[in-house]
PDB file of N, CA and C in Angstrom:
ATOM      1  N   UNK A   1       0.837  -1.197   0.000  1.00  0.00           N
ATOM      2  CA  UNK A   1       0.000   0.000   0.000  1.00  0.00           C
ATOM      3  C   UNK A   1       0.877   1.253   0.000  1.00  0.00           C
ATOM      4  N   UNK A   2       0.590   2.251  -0.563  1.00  0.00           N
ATOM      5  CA  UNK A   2       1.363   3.484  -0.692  1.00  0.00           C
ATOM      6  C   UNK A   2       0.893   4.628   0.968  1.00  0.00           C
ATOM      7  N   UNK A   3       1.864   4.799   1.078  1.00  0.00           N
ATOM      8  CA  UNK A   3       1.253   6.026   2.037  1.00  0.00           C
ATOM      9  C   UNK A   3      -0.092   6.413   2.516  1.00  0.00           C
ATOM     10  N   UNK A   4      -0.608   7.336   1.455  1.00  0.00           N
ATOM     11  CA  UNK A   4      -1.900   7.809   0.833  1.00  0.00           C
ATOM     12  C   UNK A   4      -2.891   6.686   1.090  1.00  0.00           C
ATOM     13  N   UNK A   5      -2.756   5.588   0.482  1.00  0.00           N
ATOM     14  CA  UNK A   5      -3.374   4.484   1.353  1.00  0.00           C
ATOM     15  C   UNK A   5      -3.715   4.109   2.023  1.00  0.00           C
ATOM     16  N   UNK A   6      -2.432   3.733   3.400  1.00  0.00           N
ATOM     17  CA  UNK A   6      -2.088   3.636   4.568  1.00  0.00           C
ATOM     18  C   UNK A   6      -2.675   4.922   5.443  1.00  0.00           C
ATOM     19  N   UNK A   7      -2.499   5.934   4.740  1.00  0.00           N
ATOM     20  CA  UNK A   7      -3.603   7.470   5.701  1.00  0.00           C
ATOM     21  C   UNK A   7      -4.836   7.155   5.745  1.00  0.00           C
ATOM     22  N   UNK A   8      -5.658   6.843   4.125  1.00  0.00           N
ATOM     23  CA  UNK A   8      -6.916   6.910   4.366  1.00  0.00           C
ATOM     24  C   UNK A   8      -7.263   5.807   5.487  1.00  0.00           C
ATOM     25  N   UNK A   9      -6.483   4.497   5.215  1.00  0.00           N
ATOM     26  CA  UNK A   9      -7.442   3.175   5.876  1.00  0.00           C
ATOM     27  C   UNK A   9      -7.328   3.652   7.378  1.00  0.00           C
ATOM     28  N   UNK A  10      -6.226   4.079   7.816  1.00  0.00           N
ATOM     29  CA  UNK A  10      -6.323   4.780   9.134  1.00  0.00           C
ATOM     30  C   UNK A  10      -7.155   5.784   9.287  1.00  0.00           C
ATOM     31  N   UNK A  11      -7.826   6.502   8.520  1.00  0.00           N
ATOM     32  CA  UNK A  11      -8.752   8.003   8.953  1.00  0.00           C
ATOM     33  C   UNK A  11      -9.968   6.626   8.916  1.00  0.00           C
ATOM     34  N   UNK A  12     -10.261   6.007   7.963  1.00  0.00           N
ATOM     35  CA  UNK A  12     -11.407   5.184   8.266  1.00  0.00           C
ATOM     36  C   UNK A  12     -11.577   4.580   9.302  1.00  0.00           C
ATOM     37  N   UNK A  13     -10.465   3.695   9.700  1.00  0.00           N
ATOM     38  CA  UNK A  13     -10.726   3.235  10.978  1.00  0.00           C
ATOM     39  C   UNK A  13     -11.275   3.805  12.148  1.00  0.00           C
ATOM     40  N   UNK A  14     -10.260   4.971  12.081  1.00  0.00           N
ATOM     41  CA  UNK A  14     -10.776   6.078  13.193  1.00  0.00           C
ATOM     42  C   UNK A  14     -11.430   6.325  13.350  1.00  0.00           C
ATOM     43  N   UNK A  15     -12.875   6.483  12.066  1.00  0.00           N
ATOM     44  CA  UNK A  15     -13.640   7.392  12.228  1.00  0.00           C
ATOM     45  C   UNK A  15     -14.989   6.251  12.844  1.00  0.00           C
ATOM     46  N   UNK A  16     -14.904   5.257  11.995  1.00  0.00           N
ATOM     47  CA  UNK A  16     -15.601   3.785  12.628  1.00  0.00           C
ATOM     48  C   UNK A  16     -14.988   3.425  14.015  1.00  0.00           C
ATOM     49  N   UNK A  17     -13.978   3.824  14.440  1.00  0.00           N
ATOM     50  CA  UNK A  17     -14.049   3.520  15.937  1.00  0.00           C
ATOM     51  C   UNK A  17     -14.523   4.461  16.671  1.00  0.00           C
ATOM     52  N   UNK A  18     -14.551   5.703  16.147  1.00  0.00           N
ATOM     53  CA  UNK A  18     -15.211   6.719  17.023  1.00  0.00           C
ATOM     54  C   UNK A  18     -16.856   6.728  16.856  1.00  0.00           C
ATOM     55  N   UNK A  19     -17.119   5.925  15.839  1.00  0.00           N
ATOM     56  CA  UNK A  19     -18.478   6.355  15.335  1.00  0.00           C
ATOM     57  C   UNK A  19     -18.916   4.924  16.473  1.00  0.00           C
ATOM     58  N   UNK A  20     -18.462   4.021  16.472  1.00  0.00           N
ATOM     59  CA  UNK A  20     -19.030   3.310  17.287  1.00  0.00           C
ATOM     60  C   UNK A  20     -18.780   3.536  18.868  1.00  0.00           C
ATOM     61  N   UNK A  21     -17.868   4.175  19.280  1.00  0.00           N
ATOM     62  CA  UNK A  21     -17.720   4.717  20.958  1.00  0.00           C
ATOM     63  C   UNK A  21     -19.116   5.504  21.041  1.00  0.00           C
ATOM     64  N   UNK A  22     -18.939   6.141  20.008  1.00  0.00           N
ATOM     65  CA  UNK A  22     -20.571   7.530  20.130  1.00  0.00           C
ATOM     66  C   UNK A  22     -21.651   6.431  20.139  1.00  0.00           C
ATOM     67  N   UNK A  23     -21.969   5.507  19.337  1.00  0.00           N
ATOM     68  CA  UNK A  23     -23.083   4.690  19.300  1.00  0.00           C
ATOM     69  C   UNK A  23     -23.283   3.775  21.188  1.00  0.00           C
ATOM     70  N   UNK A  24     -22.641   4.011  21.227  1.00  0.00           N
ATOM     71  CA  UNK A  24     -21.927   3.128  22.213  1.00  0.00           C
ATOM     72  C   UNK A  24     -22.551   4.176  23.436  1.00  0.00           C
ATOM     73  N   UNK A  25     -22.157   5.442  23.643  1.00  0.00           N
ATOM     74  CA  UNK A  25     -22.373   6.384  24.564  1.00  0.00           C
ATOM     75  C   UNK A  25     -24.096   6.654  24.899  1.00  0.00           C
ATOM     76  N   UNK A  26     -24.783   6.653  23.058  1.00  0.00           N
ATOM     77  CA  UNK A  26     -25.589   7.212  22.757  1.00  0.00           C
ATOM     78  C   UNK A  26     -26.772   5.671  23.429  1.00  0.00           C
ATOM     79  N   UNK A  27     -26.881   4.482  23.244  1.00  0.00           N
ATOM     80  CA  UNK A  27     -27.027   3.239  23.623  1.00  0.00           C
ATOM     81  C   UNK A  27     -27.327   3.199  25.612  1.00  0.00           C
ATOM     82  N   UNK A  28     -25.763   3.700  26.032  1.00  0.00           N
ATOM     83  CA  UNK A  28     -26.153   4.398  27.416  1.00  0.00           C
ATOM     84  C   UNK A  28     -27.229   5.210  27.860  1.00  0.00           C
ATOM     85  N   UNK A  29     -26.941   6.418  27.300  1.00  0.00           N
ATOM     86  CA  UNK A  29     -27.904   7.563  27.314  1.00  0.00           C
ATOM     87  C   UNK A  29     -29.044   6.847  27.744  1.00  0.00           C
ATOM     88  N   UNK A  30     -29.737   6.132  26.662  1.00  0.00           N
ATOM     89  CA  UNK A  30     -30.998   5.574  26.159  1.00  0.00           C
ATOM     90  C   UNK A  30     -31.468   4.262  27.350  1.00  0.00           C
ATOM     91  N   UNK A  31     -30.482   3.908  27.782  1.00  0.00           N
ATOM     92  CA  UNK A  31     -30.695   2.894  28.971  1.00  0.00           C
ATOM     93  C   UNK A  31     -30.969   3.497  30.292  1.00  0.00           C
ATOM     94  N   UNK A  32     -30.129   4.243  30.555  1.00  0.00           N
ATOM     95  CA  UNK A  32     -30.163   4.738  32.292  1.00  0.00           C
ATOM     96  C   UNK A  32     -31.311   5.753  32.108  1.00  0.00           C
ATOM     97  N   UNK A  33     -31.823   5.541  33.320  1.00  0.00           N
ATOM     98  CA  UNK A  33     -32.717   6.569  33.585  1.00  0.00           C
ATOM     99  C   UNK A  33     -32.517   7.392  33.518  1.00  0.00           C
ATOM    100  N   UNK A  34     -31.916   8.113  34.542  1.00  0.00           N
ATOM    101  CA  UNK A  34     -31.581   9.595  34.725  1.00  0.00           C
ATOM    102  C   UNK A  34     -31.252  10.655  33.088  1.00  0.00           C
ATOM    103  N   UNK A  35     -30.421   9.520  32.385  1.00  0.00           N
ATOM    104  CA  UNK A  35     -29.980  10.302  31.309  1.00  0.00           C
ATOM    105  C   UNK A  35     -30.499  10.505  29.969  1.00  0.00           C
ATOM    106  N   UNK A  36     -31.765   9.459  29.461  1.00  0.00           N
ATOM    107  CA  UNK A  36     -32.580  10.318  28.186  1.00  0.00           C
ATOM    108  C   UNK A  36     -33.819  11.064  28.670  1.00  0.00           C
ATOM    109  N   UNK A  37     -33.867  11.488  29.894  1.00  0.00           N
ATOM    110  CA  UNK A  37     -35.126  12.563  30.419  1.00  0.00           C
ATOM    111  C   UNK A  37     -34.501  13.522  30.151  1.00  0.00           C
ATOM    112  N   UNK A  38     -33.101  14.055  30.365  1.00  0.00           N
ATOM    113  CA  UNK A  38     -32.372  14.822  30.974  1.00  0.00           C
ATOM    114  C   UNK A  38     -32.783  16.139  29.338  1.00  0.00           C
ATOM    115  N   UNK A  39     -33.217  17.173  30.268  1.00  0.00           N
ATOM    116  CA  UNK A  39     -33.630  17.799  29.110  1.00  0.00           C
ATOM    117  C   UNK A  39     -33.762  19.797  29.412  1.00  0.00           C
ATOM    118  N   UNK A  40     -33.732  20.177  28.462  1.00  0.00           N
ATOM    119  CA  UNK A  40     -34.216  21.717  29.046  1.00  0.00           C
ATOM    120  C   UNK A  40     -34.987  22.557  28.178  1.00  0.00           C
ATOM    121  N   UNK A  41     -34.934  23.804  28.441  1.00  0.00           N
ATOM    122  CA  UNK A  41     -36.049  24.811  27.635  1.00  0.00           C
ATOM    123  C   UNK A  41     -34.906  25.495  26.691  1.00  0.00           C
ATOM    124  N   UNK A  42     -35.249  25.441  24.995  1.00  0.00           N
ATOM    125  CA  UNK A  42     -34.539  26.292  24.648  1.00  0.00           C
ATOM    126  C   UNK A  42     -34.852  27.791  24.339  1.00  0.00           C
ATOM    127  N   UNK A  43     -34.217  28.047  23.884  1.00  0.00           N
ATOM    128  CA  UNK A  43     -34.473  29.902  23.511  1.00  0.00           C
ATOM    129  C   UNK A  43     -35.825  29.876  23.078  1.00  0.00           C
ATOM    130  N   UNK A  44     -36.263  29.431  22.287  1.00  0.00           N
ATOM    131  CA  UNK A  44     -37.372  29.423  21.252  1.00  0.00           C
ATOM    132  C   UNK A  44     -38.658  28.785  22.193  1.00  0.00           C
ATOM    133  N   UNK A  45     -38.511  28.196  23.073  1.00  0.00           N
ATOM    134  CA  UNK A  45     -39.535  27.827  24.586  1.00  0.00           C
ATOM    135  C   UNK A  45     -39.502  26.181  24.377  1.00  0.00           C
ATOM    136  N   UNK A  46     -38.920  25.456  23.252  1.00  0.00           N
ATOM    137  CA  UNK A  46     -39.102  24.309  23.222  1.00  0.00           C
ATOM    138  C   UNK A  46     -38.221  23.340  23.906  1.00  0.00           C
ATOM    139  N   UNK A  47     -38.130  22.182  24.151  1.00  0.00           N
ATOM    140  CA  UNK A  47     -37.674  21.217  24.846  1.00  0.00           C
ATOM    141  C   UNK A  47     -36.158  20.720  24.246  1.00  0.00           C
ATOM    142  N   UNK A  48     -35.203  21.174  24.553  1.00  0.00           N
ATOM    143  CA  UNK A  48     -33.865  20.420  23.881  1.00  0.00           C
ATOM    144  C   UNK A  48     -32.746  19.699  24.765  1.00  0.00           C
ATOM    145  N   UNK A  49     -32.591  18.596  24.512  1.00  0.00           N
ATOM    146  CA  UNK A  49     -31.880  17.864  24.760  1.00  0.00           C
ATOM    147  C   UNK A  49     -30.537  18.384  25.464  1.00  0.00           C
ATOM    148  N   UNK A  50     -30.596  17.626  27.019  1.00  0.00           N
ATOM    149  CA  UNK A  50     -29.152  18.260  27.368  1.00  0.00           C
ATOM    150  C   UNK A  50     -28.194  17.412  26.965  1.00  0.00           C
ATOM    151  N   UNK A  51     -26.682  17.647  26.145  1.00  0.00           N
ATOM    152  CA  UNK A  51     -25.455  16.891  25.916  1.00  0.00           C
ATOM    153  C   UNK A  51     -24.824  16.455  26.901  1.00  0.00           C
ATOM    154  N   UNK A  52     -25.085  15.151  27.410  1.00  0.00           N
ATOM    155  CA  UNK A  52     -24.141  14.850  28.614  1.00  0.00           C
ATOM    156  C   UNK A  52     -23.070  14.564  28.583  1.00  0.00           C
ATOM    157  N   UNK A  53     -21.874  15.230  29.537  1.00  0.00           N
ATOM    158  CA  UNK A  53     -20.635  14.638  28.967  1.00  0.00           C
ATOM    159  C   UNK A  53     -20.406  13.093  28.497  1.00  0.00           C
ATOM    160  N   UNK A  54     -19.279  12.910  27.925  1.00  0.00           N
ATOM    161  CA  UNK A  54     -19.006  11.611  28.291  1.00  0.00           C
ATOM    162  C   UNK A  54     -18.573  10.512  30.049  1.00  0.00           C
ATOM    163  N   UNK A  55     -18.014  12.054  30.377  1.00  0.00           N
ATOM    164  CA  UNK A  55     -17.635  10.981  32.196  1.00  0.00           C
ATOM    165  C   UNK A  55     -19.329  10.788  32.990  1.00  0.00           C
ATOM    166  N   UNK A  56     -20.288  11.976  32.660  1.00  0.00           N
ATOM    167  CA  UNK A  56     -21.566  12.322  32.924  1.00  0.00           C
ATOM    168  C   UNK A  56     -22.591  10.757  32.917  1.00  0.00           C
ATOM    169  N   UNK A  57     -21.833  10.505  31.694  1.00  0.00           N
ATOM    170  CA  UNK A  57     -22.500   9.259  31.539  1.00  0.00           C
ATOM    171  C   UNK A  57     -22.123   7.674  31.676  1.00  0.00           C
ATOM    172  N   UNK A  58     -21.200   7.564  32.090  1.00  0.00           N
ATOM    173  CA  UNK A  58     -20.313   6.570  32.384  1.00  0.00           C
ATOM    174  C   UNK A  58     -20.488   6.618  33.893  1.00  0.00           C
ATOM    175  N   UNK A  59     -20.333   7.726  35.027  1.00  0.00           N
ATOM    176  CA  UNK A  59     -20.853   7.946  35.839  1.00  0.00           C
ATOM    177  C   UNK A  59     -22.193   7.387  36.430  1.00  0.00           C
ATOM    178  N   UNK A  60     -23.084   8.161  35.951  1.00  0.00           N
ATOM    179  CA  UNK A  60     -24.526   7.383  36.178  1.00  0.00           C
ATOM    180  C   UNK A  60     -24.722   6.268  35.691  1.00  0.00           C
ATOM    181  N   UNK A  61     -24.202   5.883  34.802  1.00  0.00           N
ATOM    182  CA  UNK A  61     -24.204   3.948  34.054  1.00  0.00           C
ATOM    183  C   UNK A  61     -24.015   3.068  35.423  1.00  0.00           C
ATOM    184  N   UNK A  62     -22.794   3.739  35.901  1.00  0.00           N
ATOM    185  CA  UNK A  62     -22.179   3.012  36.928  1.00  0.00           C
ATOM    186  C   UNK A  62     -23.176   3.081  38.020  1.00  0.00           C
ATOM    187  N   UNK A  63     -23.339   3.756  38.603  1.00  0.00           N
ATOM    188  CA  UNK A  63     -24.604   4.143  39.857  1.00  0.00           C
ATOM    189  C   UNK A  63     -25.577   3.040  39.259  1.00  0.00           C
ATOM    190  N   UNK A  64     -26.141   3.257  38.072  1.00  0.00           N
ATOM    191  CA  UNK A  64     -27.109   2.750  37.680  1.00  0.00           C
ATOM    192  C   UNK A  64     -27.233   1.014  37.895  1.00  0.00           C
ATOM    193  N   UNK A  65     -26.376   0.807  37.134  1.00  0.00           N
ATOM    194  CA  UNK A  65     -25.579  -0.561  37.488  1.00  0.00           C
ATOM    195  C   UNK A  65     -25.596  -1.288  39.097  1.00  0.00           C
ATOM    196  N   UNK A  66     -25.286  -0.500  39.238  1.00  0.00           N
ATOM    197  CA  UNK A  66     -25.222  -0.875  41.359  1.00  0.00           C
ATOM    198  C   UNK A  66     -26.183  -0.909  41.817  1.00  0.00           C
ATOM    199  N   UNK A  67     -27.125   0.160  41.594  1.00  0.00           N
ATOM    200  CA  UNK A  67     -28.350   0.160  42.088  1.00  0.00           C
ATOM    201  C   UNK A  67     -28.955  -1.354  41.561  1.00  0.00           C
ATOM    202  N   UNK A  68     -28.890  -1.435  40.271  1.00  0.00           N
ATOM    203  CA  UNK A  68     -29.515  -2.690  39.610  1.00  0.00           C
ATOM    204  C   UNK A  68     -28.597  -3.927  40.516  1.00  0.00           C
ATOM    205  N   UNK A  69     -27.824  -3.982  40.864  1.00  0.00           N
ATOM    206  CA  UNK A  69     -26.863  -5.211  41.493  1.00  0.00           C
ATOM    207  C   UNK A  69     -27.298  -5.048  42.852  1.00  0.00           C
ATOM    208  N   UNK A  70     -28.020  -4.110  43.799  1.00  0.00           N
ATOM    209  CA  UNK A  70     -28.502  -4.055  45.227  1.00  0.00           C
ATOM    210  C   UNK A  70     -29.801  -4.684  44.599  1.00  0.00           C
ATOM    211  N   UNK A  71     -30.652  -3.902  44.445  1.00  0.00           N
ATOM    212  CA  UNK A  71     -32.154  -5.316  43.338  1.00  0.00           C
ATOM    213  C   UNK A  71     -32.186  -6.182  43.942  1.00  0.00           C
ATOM    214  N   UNK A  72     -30.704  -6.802  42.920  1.00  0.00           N
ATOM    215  CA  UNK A  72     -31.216  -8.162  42.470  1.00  0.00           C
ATOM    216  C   UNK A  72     -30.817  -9.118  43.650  1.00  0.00           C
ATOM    217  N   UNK A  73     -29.581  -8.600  44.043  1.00  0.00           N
ATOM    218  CA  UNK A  73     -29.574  -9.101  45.862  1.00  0.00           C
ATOM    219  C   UNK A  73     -30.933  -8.747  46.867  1.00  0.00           C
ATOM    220  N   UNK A  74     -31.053  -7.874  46.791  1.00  0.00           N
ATOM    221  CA  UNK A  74     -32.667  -7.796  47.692  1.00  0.00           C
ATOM    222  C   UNK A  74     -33.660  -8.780  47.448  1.00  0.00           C
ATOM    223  N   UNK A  75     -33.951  -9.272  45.610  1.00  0.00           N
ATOM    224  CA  UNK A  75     -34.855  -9.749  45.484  1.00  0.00           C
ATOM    225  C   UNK A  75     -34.455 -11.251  45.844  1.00  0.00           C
ATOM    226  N   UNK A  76     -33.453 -11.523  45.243  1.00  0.00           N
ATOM    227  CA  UNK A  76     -32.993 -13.138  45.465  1.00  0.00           C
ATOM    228  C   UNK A  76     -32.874 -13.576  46.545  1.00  0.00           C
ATOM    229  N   UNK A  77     -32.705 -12.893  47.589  1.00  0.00           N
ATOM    230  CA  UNK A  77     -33.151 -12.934  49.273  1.00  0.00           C
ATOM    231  C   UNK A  77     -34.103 -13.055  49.549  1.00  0.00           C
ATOM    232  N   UNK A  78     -35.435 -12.386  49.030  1.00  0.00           N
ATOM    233  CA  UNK A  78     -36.271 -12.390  48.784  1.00  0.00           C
ATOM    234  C   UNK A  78     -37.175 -13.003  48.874  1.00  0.00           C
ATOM    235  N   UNK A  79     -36.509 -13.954  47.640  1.00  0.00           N
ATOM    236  CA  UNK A  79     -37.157 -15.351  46.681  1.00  0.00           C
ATOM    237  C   UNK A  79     -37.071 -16.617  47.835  1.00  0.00           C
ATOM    238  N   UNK A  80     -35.674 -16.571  47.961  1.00  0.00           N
ATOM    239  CA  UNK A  80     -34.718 -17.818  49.150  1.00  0.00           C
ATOM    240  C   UNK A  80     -35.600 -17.767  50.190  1.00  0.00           C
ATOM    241  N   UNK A  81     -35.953 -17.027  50.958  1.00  0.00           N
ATOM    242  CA  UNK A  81     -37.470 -16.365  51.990  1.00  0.00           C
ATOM    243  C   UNK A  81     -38.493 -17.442  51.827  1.00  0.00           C
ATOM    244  N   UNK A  82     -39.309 -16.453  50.568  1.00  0.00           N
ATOM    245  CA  UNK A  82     -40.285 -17.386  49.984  1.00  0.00           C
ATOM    246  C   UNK A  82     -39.960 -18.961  50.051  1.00  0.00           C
ATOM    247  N   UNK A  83     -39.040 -19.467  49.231  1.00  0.00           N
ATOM    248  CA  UNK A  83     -39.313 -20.843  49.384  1.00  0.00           C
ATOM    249  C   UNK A  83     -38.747 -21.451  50.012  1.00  0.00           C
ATOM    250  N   UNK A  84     -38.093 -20.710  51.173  1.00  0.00           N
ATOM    251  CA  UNK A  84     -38.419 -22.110  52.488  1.00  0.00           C
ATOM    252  C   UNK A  84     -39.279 -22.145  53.278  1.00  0.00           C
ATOM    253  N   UNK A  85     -40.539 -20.556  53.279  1.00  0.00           N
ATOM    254  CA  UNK A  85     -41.264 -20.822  53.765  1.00  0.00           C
ATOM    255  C   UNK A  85     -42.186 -22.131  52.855  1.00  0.00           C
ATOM    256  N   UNK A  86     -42.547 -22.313  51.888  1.00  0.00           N
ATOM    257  CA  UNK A  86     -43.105 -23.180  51.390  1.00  0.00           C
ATOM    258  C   UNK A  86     -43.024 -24.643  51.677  1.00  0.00           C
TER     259      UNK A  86
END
């Protein structure tokens, strides 16, 4: 491969690895609670989307996550309860 080559297949890559980190971020967003409500008033009086950082959201993923991992320990305790009373 010539140079020129070797540049583009690297700008491609790049841009497909970044395009999938964003898909990737955007996937988050859309899961955790807190973060596709997350919203405000714009100039014009309508509803626009707040940009959460990236740590913003990796952040609350994580919380989110834990919270979901206390759950499922609560419930499976829960359950174990239930059937020995049975």
């Amino acid at each position: 491969l010539t140079e020129e080559e070797k540049r583009a297949n690297h700008i491609a890559s790049e841009k497909k690895r970044r395009n999938l980190i964003r898909l990737g971020f955007q996937e988050l967003t859309d899961l955790v609670p807190g973060l596709k409500l997350s919203s405000g008033v714009g100039v014009d009086g309508t509803l626009m989307p707040f940009n959460n950082s990236k740590s913003t959201i990796l952040f609350k993923a994580v919380e989110y996550i834990k919270q979901l991992e206390t759950r499922n320990k609560e419930l499976t305790q829960e359950l174990e309860t239930l059937r020995r009373k049975i």
